[in-house]
N, C-alpha and C. Protein backbone atom coordinates (compact mmCIF):
# COMPACT_ATOMS: atom_id res chain seq x y z
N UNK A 1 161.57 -1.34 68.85
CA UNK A 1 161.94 -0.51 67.72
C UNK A 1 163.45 -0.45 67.63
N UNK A 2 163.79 -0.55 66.77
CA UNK A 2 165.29 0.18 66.37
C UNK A 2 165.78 1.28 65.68
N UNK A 3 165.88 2.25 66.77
CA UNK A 3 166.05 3.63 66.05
C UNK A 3 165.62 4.67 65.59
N UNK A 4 163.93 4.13 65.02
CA UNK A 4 163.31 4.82 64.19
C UNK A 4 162.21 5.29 64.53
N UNK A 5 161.38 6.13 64.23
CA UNK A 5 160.24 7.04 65.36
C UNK A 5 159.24 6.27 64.83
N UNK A 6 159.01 5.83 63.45
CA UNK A 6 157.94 5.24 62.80
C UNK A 6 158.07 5.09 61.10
N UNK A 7 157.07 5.16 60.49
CA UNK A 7 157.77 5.09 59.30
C UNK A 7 158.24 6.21 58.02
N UNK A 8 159.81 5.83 58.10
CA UNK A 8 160.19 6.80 57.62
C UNK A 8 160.91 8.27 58.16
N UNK A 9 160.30 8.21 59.76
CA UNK A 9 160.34 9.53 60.50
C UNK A 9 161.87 9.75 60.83
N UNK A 10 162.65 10.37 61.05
CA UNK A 10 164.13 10.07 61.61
C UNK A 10 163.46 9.82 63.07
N UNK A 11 164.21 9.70 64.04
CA UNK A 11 164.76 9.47 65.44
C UNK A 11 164.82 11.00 65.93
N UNK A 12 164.23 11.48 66.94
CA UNK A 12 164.97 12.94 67.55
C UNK A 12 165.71 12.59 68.84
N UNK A 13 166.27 13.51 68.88
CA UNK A 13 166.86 13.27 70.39
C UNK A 13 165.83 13.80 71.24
N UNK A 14 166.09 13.33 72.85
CA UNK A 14 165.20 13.99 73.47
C UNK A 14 165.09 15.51 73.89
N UNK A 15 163.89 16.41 73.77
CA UNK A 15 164.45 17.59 74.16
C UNK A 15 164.69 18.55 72.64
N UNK A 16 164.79 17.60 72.00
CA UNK A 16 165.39 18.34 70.74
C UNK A 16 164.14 19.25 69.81
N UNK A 17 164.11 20.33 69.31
CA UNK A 17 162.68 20.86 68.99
C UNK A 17 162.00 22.04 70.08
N UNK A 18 162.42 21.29 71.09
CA UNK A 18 162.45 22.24 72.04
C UNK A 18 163.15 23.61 72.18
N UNK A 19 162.66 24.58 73.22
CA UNK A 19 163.56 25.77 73.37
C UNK A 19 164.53 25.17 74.09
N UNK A 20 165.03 26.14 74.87
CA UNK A 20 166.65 25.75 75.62
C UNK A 20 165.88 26.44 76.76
N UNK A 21 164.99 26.66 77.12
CA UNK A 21 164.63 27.24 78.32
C UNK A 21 165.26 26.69 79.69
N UNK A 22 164.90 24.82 79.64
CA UNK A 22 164.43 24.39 81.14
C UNK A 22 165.24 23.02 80.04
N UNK A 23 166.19 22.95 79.90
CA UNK A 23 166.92 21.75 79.39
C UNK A 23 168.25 22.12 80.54
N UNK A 24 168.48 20.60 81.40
CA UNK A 24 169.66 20.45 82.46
C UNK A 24 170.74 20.40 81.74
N UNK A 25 171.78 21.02 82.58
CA UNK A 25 173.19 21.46 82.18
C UNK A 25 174.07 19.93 82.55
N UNK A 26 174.42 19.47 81.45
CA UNK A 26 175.19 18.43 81.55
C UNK A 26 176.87 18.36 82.14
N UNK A 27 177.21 19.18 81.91
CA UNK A 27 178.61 19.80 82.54
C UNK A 27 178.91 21.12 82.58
N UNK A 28 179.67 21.41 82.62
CA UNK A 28 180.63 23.16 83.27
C UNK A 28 181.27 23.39 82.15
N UNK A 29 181.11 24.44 81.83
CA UNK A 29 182.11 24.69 80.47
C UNK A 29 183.24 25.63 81.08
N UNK A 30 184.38 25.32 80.71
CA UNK A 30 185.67 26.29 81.32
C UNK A 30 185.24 27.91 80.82
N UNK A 31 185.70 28.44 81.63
CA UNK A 31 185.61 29.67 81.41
C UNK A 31 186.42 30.57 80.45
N UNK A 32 186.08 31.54 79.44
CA UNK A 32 187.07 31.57 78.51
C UNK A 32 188.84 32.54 79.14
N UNK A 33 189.48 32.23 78.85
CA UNK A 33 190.66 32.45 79.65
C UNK A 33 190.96 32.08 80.40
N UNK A 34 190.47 30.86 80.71
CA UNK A 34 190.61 30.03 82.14
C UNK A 34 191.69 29.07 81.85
N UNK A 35 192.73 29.19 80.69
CA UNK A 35 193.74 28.45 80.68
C UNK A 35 194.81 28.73 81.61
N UNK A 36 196.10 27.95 81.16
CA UNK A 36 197.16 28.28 82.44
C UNK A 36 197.84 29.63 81.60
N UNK A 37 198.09 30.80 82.43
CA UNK A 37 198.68 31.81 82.39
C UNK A 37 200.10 31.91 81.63
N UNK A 38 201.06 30.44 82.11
CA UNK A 38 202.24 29.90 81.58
C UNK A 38 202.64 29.01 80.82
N UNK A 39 203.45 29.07 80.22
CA UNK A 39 203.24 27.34 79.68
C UNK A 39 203.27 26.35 80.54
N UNK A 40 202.96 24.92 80.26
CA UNK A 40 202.22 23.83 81.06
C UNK A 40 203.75 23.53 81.69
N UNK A 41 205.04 23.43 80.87
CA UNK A 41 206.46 23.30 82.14
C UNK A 41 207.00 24.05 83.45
N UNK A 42 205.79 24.99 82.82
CA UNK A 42 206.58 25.86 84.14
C UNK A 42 206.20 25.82 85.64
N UNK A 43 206.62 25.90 86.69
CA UNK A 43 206.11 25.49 88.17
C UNK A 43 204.70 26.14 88.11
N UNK A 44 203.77 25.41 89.21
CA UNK A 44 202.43 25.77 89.37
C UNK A 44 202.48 27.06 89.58
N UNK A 45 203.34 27.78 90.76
CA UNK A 45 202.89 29.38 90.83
C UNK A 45 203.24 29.65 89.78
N UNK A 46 203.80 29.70 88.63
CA UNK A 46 204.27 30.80 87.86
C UNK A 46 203.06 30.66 87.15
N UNK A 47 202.57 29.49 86.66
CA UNK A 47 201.82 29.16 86.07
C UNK A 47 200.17 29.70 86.56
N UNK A 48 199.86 30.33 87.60
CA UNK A 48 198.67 30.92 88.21
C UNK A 48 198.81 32.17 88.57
N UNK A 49 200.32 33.47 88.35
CA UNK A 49 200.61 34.44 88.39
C UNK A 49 199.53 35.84 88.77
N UNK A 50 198.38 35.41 87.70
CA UNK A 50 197.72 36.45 87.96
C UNK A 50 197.01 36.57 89.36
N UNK A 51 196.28 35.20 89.29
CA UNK A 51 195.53 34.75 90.95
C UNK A 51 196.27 35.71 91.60
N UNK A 52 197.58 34.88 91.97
CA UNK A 52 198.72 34.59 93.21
C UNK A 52 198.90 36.69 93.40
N UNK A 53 198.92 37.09 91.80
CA UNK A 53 198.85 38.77 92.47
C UNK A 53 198.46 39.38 92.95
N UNK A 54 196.67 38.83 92.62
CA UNK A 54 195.63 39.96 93.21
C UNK A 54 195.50 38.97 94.38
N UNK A 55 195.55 38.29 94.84
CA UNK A 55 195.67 37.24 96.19
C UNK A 55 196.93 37.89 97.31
N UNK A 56 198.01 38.75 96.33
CA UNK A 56 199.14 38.73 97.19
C UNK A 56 198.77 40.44 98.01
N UNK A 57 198.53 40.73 96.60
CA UNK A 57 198.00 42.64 97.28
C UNK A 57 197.13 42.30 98.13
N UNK A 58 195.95 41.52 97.72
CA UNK A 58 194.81 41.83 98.86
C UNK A 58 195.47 41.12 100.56
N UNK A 59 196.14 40.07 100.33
CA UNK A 59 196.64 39.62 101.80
C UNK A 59 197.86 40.62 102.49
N UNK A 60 198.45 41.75 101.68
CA UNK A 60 199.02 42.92 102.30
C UNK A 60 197.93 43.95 102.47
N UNK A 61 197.31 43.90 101.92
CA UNK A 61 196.05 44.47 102.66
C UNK A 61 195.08 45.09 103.71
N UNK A 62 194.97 43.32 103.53
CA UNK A 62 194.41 42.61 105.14
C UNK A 62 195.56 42.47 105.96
N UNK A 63 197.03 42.54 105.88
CA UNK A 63 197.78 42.78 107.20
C UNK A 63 198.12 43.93 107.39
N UNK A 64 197.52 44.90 106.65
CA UNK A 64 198.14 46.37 106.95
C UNK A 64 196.40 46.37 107.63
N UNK A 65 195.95 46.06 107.66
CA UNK A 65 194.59 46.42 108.16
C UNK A 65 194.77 45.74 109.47
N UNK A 66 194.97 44.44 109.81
CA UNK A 66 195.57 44.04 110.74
C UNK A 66 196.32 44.67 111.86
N UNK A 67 197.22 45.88 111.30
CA UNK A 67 198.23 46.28 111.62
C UNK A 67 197.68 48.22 112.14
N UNK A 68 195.98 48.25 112.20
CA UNK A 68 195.53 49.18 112.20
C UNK A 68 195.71 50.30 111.54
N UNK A 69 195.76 50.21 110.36
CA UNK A 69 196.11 51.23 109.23
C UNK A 69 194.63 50.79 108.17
N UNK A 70 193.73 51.20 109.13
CA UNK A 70 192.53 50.61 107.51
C UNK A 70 191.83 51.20 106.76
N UNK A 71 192.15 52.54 106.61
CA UNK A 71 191.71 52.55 105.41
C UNK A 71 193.09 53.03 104.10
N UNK A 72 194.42 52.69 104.81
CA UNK A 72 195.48 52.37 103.95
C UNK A 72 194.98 50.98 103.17
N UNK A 73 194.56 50.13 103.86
CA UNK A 73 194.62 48.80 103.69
C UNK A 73 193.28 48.50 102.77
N UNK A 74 192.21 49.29 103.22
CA UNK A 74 191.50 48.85 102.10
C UNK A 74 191.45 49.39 100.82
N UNK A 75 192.37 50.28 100.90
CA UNK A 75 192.26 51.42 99.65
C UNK A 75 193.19 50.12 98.49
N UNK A 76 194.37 49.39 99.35
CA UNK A 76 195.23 47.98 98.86
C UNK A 76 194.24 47.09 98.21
N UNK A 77 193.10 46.85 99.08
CA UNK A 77 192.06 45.55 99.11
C UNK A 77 191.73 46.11 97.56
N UNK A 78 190.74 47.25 97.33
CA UNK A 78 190.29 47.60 96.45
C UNK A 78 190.97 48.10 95.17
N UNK A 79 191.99 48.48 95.30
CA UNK A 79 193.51 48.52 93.83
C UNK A 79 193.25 47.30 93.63
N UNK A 80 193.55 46.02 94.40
CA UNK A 80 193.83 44.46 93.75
C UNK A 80 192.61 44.23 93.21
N UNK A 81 191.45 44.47 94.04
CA UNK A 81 190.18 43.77 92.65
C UNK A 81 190.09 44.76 91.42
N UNK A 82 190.42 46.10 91.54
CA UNK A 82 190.41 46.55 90.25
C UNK A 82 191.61 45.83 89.48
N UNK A 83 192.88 45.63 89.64
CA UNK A 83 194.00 45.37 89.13
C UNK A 83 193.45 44.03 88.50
N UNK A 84 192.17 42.53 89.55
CA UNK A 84 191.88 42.13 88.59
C UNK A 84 190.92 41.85 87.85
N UNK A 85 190.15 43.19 87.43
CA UNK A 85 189.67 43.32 86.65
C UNK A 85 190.60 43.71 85.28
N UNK A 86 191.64 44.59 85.34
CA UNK A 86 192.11 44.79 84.35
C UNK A 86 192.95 43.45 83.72
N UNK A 87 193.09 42.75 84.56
CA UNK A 87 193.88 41.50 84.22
C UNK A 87 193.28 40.55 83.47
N UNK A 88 192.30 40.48 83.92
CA UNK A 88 191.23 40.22 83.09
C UNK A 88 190.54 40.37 81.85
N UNK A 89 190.63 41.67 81.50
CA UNK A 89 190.41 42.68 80.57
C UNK A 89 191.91 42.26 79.26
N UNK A 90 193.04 42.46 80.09
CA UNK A 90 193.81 42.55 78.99
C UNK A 90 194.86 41.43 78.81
N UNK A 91 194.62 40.42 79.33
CA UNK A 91 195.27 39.48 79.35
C UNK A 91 194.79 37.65 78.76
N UNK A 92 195.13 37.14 77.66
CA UNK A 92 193.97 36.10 76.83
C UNK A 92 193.96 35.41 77.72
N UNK A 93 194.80 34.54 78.66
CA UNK A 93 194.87 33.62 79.61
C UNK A 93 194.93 34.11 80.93
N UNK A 94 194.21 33.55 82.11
CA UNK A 94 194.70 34.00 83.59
C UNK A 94 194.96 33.18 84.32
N UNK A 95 194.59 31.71 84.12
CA UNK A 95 194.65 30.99 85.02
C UNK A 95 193.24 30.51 85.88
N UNK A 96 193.16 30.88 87.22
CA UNK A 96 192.38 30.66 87.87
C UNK A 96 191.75 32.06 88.31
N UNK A 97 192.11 33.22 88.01
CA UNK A 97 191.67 34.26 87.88
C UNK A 97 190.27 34.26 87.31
N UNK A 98 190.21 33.32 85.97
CA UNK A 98 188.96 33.37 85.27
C UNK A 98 188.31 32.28 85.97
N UNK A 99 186.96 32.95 86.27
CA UNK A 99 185.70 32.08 87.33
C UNK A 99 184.41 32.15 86.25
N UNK A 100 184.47 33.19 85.56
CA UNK A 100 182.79 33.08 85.09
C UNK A 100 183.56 33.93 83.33
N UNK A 101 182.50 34.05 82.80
CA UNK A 101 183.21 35.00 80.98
C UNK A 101 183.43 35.92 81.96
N UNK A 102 184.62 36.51 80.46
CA UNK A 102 185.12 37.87 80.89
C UNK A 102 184.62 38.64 81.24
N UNK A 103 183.39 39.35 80.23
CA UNK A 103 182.82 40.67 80.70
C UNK A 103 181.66 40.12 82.33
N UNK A 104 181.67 38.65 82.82
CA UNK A 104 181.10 38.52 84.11
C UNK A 104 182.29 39.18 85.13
N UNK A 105 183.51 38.47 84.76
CA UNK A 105 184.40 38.44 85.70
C UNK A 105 185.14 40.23 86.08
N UNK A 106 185.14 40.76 84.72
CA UNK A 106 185.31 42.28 84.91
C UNK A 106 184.77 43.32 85.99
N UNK A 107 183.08 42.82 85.37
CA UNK A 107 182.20 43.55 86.22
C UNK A 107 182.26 43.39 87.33
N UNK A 108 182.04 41.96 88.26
CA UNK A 108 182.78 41.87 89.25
C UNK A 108 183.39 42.31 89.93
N UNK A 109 184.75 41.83 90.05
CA UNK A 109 186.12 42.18 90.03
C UNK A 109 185.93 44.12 90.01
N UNK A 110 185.50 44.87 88.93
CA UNK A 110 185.79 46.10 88.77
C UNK A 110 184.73 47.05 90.08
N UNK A 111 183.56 46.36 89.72
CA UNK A 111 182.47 46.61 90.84
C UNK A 111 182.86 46.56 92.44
N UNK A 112 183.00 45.26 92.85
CA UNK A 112 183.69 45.52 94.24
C UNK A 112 184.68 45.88 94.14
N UNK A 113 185.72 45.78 93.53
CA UNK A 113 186.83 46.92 94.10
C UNK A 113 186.56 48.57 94.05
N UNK A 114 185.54 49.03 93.17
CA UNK A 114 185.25 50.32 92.76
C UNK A 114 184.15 50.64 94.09
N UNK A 115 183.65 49.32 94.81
CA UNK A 115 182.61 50.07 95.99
C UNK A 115 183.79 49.62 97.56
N UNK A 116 185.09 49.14 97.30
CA UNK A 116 185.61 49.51 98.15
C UNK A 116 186.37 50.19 98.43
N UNK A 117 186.70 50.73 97.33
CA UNK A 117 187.47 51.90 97.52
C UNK A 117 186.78 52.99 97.52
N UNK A 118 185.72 53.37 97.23
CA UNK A 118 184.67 53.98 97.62
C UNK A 118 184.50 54.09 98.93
N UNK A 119 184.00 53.28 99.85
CA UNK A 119 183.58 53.15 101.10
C UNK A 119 184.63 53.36 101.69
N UNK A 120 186.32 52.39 101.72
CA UNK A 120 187.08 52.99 102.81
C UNK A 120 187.14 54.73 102.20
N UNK A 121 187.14 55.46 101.65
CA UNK A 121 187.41 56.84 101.34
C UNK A 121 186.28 57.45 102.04
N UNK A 122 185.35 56.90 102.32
CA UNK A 122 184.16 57.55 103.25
C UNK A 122 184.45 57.12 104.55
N UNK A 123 184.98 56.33 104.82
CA UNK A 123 184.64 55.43 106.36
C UNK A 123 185.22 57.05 107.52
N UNK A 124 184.73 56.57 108.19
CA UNK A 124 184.63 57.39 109.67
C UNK A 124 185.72 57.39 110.60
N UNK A 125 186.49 57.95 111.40
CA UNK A 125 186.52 59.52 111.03
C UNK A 125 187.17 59.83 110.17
N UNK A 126 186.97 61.54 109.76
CA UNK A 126 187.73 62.72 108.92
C UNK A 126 187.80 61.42 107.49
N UNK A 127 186.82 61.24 106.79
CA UNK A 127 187.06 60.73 105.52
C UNK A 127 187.63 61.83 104.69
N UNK A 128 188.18 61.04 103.66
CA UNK A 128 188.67 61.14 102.82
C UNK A 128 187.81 62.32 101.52
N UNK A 129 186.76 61.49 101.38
CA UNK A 129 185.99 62.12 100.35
C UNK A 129 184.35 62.40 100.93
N UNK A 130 183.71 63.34 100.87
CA UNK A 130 182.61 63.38 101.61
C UNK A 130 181.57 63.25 100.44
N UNK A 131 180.57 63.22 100.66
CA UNK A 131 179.51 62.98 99.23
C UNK A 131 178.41 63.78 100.64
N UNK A 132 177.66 64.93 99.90
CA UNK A 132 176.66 65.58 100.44
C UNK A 132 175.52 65.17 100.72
N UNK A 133 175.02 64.38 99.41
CA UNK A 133 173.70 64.06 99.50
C UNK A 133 173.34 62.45 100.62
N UNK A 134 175.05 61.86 100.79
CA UNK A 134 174.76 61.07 102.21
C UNK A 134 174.05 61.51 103.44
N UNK A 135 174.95 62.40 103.76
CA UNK A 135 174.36 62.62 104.94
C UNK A 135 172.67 63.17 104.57
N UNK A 136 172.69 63.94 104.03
CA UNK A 136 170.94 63.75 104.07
C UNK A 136 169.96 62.94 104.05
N UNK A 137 170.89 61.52 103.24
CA UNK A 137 170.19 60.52 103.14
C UNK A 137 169.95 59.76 104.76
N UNK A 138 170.99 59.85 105.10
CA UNK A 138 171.26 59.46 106.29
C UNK A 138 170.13 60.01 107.76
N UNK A 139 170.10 61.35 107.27
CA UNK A 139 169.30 62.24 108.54
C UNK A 139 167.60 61.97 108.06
N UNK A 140 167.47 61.88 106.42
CA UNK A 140 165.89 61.62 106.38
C UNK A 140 165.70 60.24 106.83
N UNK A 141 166.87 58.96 106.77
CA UNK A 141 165.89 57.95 107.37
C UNK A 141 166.39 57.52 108.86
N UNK A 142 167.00 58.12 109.53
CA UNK A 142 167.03 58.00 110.67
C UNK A 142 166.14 59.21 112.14
């Protein structure tokens, strides 16, 4: 045959007619804001800024945690993933910041930093913030 399904019929592609259920992903689509942060002349770090920030807080962080100060340090850890979430949020380009769509990468990003700064503010001893209904939770299943 050449081309033609039979007579008269067009040609379909394969798959085509179909839902989109269970059809294989042919490539990766960039993520939206996943361009460069800078323009394309400018040196690679400047050009990945946002990364390199929330990369730079969280590795002061982890050396103030290092440095036995931890829940200074994670309260650091957890500012930087919120910080990039907001970076995220309000900024059209990030660089390599953007991994998945925005409102994926937000939630994310906003979520763990919002349950670690959470947790170091509880961690043991003399926390920070106490929540009541823990410990009960705590004493009914233990």
């Amino acid at each position: 045959m050449n081309g033609t399904a039979g007579a008269g019929e067009p040609r379909q592609e394969p798959g085509a007619g179909r839902g989109r259920r269970f059809q294989l992903t042919r490539d990766t689509a960039r993520p939206e804001g996943g361009g460069r942060a800078a323009p394309g002349d400018a040196p690679a770090p400047a050009r990945q800024w946002p990364l390199l920030a929330v990369m730079g807080v969280t590795g002061l962080g982890l050396l103030i945690v290092a440095f036995d100060a931890f829940r200074v340090g994670t309260l650091l850890i957890g500012l930087a993933m919120i910080g990039g979430a907001v970076l995220r949020w309000a900024l059209p380009s990030v660089g390599m910041l953007a991994v998945r769509s925005r409102f994926t990468d937000m939630i994310t990003y906003g979520g763990l930093g919002a349950a670690i700064l959470l947790l170091s503010l509880m961690a043991q001893p003399h926390p920070w913030l106490k929540v009541p209904f823990l410990e009960d939770v705590l004493h009914f299943t233990v």
